[in-house]
Protein backbone atom coordinates (compact mmCIF):
# COMPACT_ATOMS: atom_id res chain seq x y z
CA UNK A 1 0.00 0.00 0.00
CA UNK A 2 2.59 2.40 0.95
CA UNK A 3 4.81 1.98 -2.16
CA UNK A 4 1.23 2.15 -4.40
CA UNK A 5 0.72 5.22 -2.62
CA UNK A 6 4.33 6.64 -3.30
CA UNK A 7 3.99 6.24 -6.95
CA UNK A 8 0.89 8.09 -7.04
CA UNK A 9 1.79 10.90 -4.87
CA UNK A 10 5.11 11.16 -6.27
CA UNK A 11 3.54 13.02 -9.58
CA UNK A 12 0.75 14.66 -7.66
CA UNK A 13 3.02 15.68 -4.78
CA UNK A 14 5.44 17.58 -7.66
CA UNK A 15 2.72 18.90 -9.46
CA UNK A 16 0.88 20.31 -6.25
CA UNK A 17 4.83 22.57 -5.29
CA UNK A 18 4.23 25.60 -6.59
CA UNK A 19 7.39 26.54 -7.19
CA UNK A 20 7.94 23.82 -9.40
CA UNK A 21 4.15 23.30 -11.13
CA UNK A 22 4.14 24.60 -14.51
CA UNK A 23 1.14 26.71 -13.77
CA UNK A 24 -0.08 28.44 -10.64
CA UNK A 25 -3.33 27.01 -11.65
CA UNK A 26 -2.05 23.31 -11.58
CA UNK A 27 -0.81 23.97 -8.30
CA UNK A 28 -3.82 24.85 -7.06
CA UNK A 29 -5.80 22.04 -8.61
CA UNK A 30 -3.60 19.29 -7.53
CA UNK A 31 -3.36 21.09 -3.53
CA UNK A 32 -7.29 20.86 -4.35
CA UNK A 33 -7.18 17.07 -4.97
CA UNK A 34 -4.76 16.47 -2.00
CA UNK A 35 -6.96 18.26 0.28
CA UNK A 36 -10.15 16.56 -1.03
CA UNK A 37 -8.72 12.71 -0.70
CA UNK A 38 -7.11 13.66 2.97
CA UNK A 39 -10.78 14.48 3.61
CA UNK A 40 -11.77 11.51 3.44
CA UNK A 41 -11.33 8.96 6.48
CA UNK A 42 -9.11 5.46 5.62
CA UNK A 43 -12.27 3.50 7.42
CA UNK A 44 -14.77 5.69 4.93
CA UNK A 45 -12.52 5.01 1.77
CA UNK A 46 -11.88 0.76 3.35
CA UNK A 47 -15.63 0.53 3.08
CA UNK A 48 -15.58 1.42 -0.05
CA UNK A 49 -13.25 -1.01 -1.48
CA UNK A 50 -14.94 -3.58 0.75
CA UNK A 51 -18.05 -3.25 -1.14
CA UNK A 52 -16.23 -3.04 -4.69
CA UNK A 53 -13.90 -5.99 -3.61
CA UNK A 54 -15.27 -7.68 -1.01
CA UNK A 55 -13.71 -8.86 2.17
CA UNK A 56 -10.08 -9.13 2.80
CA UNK A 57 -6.51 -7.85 2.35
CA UNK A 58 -7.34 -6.44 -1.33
CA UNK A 59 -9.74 -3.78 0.04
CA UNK A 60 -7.48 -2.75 2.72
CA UNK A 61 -4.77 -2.38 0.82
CA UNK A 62 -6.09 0.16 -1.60
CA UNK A 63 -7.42 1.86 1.11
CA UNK A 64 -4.44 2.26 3.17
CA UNK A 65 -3.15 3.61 -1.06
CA UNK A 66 -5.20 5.95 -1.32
CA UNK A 67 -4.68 7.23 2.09
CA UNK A 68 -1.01 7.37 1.58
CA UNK A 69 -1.59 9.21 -1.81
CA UNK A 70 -3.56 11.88 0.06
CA UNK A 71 -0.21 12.57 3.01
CA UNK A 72 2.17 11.93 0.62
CA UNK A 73 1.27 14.32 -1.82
CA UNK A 74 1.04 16.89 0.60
CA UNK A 75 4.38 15.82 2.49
CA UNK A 76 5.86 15.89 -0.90
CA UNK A 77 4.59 18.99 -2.18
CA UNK A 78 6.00 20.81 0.86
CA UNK A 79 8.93 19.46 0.82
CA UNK A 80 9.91 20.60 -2.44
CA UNK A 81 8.52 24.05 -1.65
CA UNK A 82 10.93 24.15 1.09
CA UNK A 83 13.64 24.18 -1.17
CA UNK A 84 16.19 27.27 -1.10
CA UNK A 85 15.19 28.75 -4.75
CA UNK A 86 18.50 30.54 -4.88
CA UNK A 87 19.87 27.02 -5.83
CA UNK A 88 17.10 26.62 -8.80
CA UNK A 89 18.21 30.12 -9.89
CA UNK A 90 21.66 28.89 -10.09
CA UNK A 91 21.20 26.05 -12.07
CA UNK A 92 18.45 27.82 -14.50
CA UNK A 93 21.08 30.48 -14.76
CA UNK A 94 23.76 28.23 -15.92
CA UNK A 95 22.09 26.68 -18.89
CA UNK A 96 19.85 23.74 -17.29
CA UNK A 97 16.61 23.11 -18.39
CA UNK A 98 13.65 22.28 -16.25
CA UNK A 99 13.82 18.75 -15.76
CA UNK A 100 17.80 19.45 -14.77
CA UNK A 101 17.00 22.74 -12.49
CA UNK A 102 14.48 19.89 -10.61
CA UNK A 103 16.93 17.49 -10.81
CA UNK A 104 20.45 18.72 -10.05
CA UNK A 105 19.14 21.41 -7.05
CA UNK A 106 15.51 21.00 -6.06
CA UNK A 107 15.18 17.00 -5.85
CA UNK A 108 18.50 16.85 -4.08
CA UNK A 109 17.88 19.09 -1.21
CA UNK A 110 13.85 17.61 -0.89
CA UNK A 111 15.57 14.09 -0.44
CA UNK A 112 16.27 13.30 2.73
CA UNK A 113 12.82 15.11 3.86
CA UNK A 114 11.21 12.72 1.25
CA UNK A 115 12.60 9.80 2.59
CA UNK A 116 11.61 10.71 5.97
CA UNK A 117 8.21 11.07 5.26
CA UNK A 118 8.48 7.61 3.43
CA UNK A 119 9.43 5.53 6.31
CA UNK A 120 7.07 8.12 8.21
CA UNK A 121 4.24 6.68 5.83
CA UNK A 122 5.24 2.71 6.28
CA UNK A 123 4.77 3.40 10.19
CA UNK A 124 1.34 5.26 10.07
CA UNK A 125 0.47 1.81 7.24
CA UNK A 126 1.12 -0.33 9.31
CA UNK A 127 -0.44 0.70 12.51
CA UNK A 128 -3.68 1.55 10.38
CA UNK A 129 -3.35 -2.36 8.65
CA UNK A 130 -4.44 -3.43 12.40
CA UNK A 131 -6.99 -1.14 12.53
CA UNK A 132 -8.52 -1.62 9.00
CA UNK A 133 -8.41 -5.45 9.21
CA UNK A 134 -10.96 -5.21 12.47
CA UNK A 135 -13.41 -4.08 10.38
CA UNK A 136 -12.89 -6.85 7.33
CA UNK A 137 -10.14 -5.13 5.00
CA UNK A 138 -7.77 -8.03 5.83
CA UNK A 139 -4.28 -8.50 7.07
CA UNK A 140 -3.16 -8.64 10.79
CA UNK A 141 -6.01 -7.01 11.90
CA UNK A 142 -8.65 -9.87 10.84
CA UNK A 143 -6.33 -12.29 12.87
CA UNK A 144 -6.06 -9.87 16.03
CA UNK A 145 -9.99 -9.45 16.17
CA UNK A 146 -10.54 -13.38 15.37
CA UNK A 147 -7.71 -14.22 18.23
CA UNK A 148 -9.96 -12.04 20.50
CA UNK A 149 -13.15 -13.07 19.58
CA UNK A 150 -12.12 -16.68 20.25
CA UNK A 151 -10.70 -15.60 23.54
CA UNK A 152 -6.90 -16.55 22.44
CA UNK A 153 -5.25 -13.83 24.55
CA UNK A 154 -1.55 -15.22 23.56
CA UNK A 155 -2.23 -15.01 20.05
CA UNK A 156 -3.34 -11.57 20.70
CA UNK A 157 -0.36 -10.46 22.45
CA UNK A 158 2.04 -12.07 19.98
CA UNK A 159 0.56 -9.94 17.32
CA UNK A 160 0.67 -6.97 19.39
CA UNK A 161 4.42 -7.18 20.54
CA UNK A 162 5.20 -8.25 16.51
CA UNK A 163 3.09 -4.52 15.39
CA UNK A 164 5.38 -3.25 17.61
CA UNK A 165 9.00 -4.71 16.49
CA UNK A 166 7.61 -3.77 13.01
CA UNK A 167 6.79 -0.08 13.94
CA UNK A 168 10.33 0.04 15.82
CA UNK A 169 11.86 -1.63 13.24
CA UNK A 170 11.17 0.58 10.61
CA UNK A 171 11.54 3.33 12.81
CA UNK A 172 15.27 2.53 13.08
CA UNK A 173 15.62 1.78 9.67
CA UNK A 174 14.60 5.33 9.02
CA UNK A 175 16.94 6.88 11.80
CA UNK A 176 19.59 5.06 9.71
CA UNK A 177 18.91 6.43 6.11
CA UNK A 178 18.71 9.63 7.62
CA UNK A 179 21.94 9.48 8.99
CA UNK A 180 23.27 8.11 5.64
CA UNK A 181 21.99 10.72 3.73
CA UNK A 182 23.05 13.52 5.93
């Protein structure tokens, strides 16, 4: 879900940075979009997909996509807003065309924001894959409400503890790449 959601928001997210969008107009359309899918709730939009797919991981999936679309794109877009302009002036000024100028100076000092809010993304999936499986979209939350149901508190703690390594996991995985990047 989270790398469906990247490649979606990756284009949106770029589009949606004004300083970058080849229109002010785009800009605002694409900050329109953004705002309209984070509007929407991940247990509205897993619903949704429940009904057009029907019970299980499939649904929850998309869901947790579309979610991530919605963040990401807005994550994205301000990162690259963030950028020192200067820089774009710079490499404009030297000859580079607009693909390069994104390149060369405004994609390489976005980066290690982007990345963060990656990882940052994979944690908030994961925690919402337990909460979107309780209510039929699949994955570890369908076996955390059946272990409960069914009274199976050691199952339930097992799958507890393992959300947890998983959310720490990636957690240090991300204080790593940051530190690599830096």
């Amino acid at each position: 879900a989270t790398l469906l959601g990247l490649i979606l928001a990756v284009p949106v997210g770029i589009f949606a940075a004004r300083n970058v969008s080849p229109s002010p107009s785009i800009a605002k359309g694409f900050r329109i979009f953004i705002v309209t899918v984070r509007g929407i709730p991940d247990l509205i939009i897993a619903i949704i997909f429940i009904v057009v797919t029907g019970l299980g991981a499939t649904a929850g999936a998309l869901a947790l996509s579309v979610g991530a679309v919605g963040l990401l794109s807005k994550l994205i877009a301000d990162s690259i807003e963030e950028t020192d302009v200067r820089v774009q002036h710079a490499v404009s000024t030297g000859g580079a065309t607009r693909v390069q100028t994104f390149v060369a100076a405004t994609l390489r000092q976005s980066a290690p924001s982007l990345v963060a809010h990656l990882f940052y993304q994979l944690d908030v999936n994961v925690r919402s894959a337990t909460l979107l499986g309780v209510v039929g979209a699949g994955g570890i939350g369908f076996y955390l409400m059946n272990a409960a149901r069914v009274m199976q508190f050691d199952v339930v703690t097992t799958i507890v503890l393992m959300v947890f390594a998983v959310v720490m996991i990636i957690e240090g995985t991300a204080m790593w790449m940051r530190r690599a990047m830096s």
